[in-house]
Protein backbone atom coordinates (compact mmCIF):
# COMPACT_ATOMS: atom_id res chain seq x y z
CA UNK A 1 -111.13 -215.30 30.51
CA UNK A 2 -108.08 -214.18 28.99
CA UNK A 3 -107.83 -210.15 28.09
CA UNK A 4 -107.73 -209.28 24.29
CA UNK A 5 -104.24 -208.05 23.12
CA UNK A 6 -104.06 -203.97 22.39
CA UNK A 7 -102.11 -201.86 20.27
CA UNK A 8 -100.54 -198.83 21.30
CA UNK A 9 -103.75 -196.67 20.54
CA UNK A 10 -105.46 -199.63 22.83
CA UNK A 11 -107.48 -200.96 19.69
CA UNK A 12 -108.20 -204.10 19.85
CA UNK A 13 -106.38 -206.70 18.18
CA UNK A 14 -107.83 -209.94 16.29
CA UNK A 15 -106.41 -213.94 16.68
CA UNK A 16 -103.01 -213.37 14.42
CA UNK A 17 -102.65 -209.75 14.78
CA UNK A 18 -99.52 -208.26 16.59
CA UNK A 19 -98.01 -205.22 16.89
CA UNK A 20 -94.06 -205.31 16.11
CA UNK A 21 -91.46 -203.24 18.83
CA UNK A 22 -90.87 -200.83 16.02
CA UNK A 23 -94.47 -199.98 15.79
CA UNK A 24 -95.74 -201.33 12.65
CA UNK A 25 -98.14 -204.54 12.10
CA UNK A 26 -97.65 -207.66 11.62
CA UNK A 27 -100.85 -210.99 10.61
CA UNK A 28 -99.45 -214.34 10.92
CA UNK A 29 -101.39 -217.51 9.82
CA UNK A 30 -101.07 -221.49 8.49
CA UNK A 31 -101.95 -222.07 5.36
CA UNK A 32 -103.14 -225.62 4.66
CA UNK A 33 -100.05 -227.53 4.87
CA UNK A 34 -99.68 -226.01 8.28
CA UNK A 35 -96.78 -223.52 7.04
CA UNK A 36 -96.29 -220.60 8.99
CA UNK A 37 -96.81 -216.97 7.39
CA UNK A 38 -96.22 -213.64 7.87
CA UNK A 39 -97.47 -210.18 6.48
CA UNK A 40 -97.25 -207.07 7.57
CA UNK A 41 -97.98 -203.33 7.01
CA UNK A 42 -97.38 -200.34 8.84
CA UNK A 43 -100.72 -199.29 9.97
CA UNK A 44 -103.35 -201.40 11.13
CA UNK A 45 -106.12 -200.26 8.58
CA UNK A 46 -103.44 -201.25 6.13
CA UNK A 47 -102.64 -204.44 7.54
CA UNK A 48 -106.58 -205.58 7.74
CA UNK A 49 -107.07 -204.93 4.03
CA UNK A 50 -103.92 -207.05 3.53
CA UNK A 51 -105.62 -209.65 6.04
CA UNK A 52 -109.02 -209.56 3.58
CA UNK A 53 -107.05 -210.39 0.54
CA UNK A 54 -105.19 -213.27 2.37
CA UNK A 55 -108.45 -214.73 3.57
CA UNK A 56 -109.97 -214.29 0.23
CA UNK A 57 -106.75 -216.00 -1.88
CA UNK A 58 -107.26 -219.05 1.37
CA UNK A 59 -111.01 -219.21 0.30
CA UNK A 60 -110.07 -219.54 -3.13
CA UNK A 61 -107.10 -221.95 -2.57
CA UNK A 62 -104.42 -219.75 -3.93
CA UNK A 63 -100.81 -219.52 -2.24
CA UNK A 64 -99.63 -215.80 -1.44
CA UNK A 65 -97.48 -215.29 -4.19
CA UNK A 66 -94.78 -213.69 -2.00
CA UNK A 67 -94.25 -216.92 0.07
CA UNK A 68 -93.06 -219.08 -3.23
CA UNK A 69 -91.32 -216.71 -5.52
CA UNK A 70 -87.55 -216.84 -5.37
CA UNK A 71 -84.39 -213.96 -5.96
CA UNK A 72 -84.34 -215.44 -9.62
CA UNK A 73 -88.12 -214.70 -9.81
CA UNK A 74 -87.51 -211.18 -8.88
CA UNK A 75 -85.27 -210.68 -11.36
CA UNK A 76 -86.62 -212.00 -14.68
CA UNK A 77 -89.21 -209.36 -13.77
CA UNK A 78 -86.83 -206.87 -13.06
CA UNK A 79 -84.80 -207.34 -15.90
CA UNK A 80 -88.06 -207.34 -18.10
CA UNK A 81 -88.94 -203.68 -16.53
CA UNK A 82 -85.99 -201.71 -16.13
CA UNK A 83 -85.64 -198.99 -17.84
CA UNK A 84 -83.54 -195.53 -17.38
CA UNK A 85 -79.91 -197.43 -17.96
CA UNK A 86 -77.17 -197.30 -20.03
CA UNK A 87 -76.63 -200.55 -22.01
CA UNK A 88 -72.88 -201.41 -20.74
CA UNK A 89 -74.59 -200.58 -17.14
CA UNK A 90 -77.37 -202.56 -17.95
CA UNK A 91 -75.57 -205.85 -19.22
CA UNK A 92 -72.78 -205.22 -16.10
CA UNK A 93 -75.79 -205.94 -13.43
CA UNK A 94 -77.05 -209.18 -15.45
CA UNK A 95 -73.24 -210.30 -15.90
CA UNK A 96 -72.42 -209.75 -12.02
CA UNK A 97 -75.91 -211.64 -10.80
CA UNK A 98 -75.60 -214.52 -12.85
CA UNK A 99 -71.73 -214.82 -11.75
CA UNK A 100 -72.17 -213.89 -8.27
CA UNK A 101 -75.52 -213.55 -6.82
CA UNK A 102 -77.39 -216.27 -8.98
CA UNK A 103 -75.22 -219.19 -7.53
CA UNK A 104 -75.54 -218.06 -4.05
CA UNK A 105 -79.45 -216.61 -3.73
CA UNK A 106 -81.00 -217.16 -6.54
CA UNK A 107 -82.46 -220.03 -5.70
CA UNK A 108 -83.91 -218.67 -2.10
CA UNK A 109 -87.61 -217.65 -1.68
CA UNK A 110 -87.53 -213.60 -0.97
CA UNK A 111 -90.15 -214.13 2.03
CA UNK A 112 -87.53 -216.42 3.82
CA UNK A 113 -84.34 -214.24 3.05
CA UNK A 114 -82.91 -212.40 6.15
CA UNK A 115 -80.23 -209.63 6.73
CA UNK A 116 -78.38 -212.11 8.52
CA UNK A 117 -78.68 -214.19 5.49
CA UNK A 118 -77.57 -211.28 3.02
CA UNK A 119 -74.45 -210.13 5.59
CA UNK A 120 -73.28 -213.73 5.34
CA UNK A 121 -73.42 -213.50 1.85
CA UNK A 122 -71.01 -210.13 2.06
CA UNK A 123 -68.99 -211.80 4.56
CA UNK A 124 -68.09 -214.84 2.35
CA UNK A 125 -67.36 -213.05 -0.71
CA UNK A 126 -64.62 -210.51 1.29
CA UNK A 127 -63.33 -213.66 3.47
CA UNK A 128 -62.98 -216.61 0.98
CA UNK A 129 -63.28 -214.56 -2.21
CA UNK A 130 -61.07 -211.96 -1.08
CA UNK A 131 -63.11 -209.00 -2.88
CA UNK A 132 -62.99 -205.74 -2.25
CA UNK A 133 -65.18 -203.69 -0.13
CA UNK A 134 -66.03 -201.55 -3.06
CA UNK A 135 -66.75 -204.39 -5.19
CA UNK A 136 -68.89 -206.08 -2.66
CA UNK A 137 -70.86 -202.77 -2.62
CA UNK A 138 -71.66 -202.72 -6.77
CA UNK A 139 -72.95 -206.59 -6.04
CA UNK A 140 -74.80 -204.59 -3.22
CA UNK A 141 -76.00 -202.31 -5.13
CA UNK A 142 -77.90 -204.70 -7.53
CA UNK A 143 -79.33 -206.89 -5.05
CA UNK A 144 -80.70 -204.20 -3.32
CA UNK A 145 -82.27 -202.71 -6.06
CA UNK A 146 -84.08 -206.33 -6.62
CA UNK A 147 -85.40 -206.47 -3.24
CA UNK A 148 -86.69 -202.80 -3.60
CA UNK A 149 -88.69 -203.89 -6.42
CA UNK A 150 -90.15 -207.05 -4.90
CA UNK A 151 -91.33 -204.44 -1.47
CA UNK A 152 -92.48 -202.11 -4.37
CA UNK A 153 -94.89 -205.12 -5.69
CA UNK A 154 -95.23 -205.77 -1.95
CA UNK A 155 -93.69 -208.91 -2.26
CA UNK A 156 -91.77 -208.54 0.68
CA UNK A 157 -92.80 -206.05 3.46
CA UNK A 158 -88.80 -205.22 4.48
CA UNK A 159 -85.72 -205.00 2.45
CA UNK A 160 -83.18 -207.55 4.26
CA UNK A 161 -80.24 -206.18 2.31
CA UNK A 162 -81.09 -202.46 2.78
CA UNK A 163 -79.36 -201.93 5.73
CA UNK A 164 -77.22 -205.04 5.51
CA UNK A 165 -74.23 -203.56 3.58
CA UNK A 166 -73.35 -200.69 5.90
CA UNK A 167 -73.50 -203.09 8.73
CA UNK A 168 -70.91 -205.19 7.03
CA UNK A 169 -69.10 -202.35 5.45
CA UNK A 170 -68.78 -200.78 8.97
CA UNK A 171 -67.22 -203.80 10.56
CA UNK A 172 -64.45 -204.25 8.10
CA UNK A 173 -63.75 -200.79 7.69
CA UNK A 174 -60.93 -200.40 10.06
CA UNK A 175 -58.91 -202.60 8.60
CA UNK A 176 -56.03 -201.52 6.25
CA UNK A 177 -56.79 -200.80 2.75
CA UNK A 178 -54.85 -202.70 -0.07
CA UNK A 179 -52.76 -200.67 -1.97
CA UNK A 180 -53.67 -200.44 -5.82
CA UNK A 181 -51.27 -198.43 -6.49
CA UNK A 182 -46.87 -199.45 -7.48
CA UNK A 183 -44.71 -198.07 -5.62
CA UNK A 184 -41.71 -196.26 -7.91
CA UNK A 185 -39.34 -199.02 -7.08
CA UNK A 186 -42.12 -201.70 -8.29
CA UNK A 187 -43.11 -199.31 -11.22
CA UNK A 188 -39.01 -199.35 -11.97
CA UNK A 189 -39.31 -202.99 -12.22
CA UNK A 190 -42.53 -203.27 -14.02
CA UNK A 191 -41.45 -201.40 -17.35
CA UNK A 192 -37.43 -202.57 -17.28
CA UNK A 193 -38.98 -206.30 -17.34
CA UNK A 194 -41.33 -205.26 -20.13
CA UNK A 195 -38.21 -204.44 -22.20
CA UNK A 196 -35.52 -206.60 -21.23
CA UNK A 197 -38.16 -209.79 -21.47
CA UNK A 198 -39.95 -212.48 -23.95
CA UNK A 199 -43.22 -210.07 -23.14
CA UNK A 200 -41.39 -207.02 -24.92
CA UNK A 201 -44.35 -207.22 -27.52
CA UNK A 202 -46.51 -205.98 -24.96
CA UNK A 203 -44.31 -203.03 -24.04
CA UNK A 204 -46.33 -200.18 -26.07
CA UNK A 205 -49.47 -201.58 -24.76
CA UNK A 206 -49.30 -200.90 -21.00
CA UNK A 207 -47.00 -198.26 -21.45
CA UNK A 208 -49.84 -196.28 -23.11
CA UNK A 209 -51.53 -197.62 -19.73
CA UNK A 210 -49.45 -196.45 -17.14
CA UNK A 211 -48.61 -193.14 -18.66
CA UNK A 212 -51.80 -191.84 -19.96
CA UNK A 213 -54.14 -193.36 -16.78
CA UNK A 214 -56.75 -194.69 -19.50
CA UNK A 215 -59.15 -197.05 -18.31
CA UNK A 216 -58.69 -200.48 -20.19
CA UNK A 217 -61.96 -200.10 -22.29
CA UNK A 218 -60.71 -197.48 -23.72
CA UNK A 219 -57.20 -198.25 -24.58
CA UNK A 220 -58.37 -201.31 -25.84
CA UNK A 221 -60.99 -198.94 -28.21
CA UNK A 222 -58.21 -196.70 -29.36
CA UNK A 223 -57.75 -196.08 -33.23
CA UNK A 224 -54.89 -194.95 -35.23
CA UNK A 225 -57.90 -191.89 -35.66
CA UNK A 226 -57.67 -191.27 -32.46
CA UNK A 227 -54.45 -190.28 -31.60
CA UNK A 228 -52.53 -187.40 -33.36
CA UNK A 229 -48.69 -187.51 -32.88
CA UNK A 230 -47.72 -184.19 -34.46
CA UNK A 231 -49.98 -182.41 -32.04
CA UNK A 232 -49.42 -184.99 -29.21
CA UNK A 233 -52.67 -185.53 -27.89
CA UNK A 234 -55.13 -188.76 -27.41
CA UNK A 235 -59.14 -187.82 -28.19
CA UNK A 236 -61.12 -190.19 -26.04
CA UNK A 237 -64.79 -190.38 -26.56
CA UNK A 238 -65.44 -194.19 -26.84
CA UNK A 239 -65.14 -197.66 -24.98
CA UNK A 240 -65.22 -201.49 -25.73
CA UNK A 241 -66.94 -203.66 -24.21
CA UNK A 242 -66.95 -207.32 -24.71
CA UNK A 243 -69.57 -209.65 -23.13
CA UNK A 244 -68.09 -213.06 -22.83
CA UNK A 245 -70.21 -214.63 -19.59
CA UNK A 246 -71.44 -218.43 -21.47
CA UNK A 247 -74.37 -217.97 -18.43
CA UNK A 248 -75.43 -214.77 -20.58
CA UNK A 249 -74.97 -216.22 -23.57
CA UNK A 250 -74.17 -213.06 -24.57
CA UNK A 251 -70.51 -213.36 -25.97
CA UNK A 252 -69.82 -210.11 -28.54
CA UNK A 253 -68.17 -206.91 -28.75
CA UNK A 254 -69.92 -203.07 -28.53
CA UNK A 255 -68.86 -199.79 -28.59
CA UNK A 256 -70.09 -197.79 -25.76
CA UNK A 257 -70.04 -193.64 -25.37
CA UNK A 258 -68.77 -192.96 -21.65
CA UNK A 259 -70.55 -193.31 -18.53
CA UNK A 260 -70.18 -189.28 -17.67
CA UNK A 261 -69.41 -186.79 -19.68
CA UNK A 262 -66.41 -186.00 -17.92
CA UNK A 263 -65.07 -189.31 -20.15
CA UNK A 264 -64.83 -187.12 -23.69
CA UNK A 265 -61.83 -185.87 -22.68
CA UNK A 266 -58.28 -184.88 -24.21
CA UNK A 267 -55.08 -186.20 -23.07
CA UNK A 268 -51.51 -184.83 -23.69
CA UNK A 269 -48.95 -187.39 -24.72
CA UNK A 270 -45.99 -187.55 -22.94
CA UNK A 271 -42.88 -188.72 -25.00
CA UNK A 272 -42.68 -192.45 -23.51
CA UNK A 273 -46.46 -192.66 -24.75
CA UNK A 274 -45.30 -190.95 -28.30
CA UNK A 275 -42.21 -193.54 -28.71
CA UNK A 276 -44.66 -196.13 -27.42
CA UNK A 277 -47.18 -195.49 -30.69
CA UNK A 278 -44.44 -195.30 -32.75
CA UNK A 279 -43.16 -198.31 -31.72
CA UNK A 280 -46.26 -200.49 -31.76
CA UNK A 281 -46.97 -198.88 -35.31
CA UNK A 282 -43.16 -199.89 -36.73
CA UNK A 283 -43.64 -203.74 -35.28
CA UNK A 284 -46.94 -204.11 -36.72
CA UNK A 285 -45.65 -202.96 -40.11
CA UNK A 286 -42.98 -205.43 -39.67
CA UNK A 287 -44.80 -208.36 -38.58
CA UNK A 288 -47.99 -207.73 -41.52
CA UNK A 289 -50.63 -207.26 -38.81
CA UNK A 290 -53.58 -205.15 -39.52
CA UNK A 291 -56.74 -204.40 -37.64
CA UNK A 292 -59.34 -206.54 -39.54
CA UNK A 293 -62.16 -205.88 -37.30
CA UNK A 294 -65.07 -203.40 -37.34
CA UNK A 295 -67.05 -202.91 -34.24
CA UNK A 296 -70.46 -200.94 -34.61
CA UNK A 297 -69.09 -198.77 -37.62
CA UNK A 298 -65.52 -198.49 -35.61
CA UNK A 299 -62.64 -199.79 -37.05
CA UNK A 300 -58.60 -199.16 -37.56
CA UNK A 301 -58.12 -199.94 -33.68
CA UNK A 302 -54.66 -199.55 -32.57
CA UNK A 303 -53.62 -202.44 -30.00
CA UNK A 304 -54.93 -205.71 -31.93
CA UNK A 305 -54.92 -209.57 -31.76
CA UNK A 306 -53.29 -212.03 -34.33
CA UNK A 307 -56.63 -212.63 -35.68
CA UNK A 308 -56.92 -208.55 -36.78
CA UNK A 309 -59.52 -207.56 -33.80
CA UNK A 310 -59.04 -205.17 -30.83
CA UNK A 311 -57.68 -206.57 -27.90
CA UNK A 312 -60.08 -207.18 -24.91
CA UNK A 313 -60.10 -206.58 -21.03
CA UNK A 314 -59.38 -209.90 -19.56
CA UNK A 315 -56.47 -210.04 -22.27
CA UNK A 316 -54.80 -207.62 -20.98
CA UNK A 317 -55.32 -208.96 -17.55
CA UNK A 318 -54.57 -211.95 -18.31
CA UNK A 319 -51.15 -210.92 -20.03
CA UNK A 320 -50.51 -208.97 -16.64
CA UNK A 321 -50.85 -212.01 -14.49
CA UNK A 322 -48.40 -213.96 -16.54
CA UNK A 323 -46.02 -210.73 -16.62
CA UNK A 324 -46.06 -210.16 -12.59
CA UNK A 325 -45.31 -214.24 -12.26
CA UNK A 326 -42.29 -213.94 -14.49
CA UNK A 327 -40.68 -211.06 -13.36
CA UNK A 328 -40.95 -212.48 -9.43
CA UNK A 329 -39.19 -215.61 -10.87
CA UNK A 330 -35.99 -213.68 -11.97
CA UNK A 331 -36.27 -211.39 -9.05
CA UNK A 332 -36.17 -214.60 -6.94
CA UNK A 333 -33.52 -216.64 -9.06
CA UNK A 334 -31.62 -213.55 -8.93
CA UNK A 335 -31.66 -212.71 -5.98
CA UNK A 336 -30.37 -216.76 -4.16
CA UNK A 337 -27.69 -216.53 -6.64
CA UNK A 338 -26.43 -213.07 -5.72
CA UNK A 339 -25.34 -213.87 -1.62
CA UNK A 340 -23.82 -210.30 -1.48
CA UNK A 341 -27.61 -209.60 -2.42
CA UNK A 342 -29.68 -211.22 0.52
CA UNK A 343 -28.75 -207.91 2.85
CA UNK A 344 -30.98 -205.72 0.45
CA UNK A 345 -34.70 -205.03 0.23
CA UNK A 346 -36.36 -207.23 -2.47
CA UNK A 347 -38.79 -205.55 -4.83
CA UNK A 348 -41.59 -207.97 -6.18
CA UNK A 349 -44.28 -206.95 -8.18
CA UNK A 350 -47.80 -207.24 -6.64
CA UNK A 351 -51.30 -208.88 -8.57
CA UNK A 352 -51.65 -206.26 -10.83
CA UNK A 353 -54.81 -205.51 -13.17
CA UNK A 354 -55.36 -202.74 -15.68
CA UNK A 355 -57.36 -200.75 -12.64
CA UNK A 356 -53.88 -200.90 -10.91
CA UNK A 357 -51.91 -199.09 -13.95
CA UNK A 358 -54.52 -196.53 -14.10
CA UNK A 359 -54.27 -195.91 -10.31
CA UNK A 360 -50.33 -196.05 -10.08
CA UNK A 361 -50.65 -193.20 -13.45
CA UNK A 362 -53.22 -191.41 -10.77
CA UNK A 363 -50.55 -191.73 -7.97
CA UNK A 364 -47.38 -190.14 -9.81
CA UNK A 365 -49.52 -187.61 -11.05
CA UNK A 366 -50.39 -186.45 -7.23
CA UNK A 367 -46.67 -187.04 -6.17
CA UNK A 368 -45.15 -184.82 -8.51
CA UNK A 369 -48.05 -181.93 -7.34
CA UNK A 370 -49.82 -181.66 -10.09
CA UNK A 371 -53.29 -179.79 -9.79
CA UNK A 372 -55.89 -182.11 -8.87
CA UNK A 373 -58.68 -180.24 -11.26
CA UNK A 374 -55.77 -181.24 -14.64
CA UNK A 375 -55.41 -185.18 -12.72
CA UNK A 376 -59.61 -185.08 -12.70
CA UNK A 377 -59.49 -184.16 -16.63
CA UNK A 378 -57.03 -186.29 -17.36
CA UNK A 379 -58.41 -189.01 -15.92
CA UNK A 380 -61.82 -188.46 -16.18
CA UNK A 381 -63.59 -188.18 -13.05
CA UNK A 382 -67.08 -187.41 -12.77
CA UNK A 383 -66.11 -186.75 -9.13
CA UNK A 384 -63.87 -184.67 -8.20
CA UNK A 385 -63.70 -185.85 -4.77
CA UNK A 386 -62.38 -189.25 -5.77
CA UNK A 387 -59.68 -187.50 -7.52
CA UNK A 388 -58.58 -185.67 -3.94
CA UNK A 389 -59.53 -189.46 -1.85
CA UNK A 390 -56.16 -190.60 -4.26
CA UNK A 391 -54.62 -187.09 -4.07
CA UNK A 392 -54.66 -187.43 -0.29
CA UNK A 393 -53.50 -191.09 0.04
CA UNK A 394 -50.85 -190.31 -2.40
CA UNK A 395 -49.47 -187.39 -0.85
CA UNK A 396 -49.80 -188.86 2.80
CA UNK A 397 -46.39 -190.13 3.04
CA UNK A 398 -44.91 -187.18 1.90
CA UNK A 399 -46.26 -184.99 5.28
CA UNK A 400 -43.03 -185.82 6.89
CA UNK A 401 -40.62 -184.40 4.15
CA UNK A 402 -42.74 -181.43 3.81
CA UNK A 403 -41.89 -180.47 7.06
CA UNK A 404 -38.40 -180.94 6.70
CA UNK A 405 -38.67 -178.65 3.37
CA UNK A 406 -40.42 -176.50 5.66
CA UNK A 407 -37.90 -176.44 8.46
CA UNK A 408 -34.56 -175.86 6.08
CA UNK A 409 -36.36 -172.74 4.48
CA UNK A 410 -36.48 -170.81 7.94
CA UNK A 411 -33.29 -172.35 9.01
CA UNK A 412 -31.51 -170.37 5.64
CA UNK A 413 -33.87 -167.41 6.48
CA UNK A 414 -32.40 -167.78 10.35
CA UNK A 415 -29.09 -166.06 9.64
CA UNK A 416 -30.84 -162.92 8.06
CA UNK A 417 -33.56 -162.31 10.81
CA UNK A 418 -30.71 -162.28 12.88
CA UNK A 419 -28.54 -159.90 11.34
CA UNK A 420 -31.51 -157.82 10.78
CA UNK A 421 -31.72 -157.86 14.47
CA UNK A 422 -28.62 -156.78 15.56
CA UNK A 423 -28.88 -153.85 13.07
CA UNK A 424 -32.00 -152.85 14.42
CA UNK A 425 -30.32 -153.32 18.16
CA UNK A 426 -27.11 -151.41 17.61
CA UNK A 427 -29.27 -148.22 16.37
């Protein structure tokens, strides 16, 4: 006769009961199509009431509801429940499922979806989508939360992407960070081709960006009322938002308040930004455009479209794109026809994005020393450590030449100790 199986505690166990490595419980059955499941619990009192139910729902002929409901399941009921966030927050998680968990898990049943699975979803995204590692952790973020709800219905006894994203996150994070940030020499380039080029007309525009590190919602929400140029100051208190995913069906415009209240801030104009209003006030004038458009009771907005609305995010991305492909076209043409040339370092522009203006304004800020708590305000951290993460990698190159600042101030001094030396000797 074969010996009963017995927990730790040396209970016992029934036909289908096991007890896992880890010490928790685990029932596994057929249902009537001979299809393997699984449920489990982490005590075994917990696990037999779980094992009543089951039988019960087999009696009954009902399927464990766990074993056929899908990601997309999940989160219809999670979007019907959730409560406690801000709208733009809100509509940013549905917009980033439907475009990039939706096409990829969606469709999978929750009680067959591994952390292997989930890891390989992290893995393609950084690998053939080239995304970030930050990015891949807001995606995270969202997922998780799904899977946390379908264990709080237990659904699901484990969260497979709990622990997932760290595992990923630590294997990738050796490897070199990409710079979002120009360098001056790229920055140089940047704003002479902005002038000296057929994409003049958006010269005010991102100068206002690079110089004032505003995030793109809220350039793009500025109003004449916003800015005061005899003072020389920009109040920002708003965003814009525009939802334009056709899987959301969602397409239109809102004004948002910020995420933190660190975003109602006050920003000094520097006299680029100045001439830059000035400028983009005088051509409008000239050309007859006027903002037509009125957003949730705002209107007046400063940086518009043909059509007399506010100009939107992937606009100005867009516009960027088009800009960086340009300008590395007469770099390149200039630089085969110029021989003398070819001995020099060539300066291209890299991808750039709005994010990348705001982060190169963050950069020159930290260069030139100024006090990370006026770069937080300016910018608008809620956190004031990732104000010192750029601080740091903006000032990292710069070690070497502070020693060498450091090393010429007691070489000047050198002369003096040494005279004060001899006077001190000779009496």
């Amino acid at each position: 006769m074969t010996p009963r199986r017995k927990d730790e505690s040396k209970r016992v166990l029934k036909e289908g009961e096991y007890q896992r490595d880890n010490g928790t419980y685990e029932f596994k059955w057929r249902d009537a199509n001979g299809k393997r499941h699984s449920q489990y619990a982490k005590t075994l009192e917990e696990l037999r009431d779980k094992e009543a139910e089951i039988l019960r729902d087999i009696l009954n002929g009902i399927t464990p509801i766990g074993d056929s409901l899908t990601l997309d399941d999940i989160y219809y009921r999670w979007v019907q429940v959730k409560r406690g966030l801000k709208e733009v927050t809100f509509n940013k998680y549905k917009h980033d499922y439907a475009k990039y968990i939706q096409p990829s898990l969606g469709g999978r049943k929750i009680a067959d979806l591994k952390a292997s699975d989930v890891r390989a979803f992290y893995v393609a995204l950084y690998e053939v989508r080239r995304f970030t590692v930050g990015t891949i952790g807001t995606i995270h973020r969202i997922l998780n939360q799904l899977l946390e709800f379908a264990v709080d219905d237990d659904l699901i006894y484990k969260n497979p992407a709990k622990k997932a994203f760290k595992a990923f996150s630590s294997e990738v994070e050796d490897e070199p960070a990409t710079s979002k940030a120009m360098t001056i020499e790229e920055q140089e380039l940047f704003e002479s081709f902005l002038e000296s080029s057929r994409y003049n007309r958006w010269q005010p525009l991102f100068t206002v960006l690079l110089w004032t590190g505003l995030r793109a919602g809220e350039l793009t929400a500025l109003r004449w009322d916003d800015i005061d140029l005899e003072k020389g100051i920009i109040t920002v208190d708003h965003n814009l938002v525009y939802y334009g995913d056709e899987q959301l069906k969602n397409n239109r415009s809102v004004i948002t308040t910020p995420k933190t209240d660190n975003g109602n801030r006050i920003i000094p104009m520097i006299p680029k930004v100045k001439e830059a209003f000035l400028r983009e006030k005088q051509i409008q004038e000239l050309l007859g455009e006027k903002c037509t458009s009125t957003i949730d009771g705002y209107t007046n907005f400063i940086f518009i479209t043909r059509n007399g609305g506010p100009k939107h995010v992937w606009g100005l991305n867009n516009a960027l794109k088009n800009i960086v492909k340009a300008c590395n076209k007469r770099v390149m043409t200039e630089w085969e026809e110029e021989s003398k040339a070819k001995d020099e370092l060539l300066v291209t522009l890299p991808e750039l994005s709005c994010h990348w203006l705001r982060h190169t304004f963050a950069t020159r800020c930290c260069e030139a020393r100024m006090d990370p708590k006026a770069i937080q305000s300016i910018l608008g951290h809620a956190d004031y450590e990732t104000t010192m993460d750029i601080y740091v990698e903006a000032t990292e190159k710069y070690k070497s030449q502070e020693l060498i600042y450091l090393s010429d101030y007691f070489d000047k001094l050198q002369p003096r100790n040494q005279s004060a030396s001899k006077v001190k000797a000779s009496s």
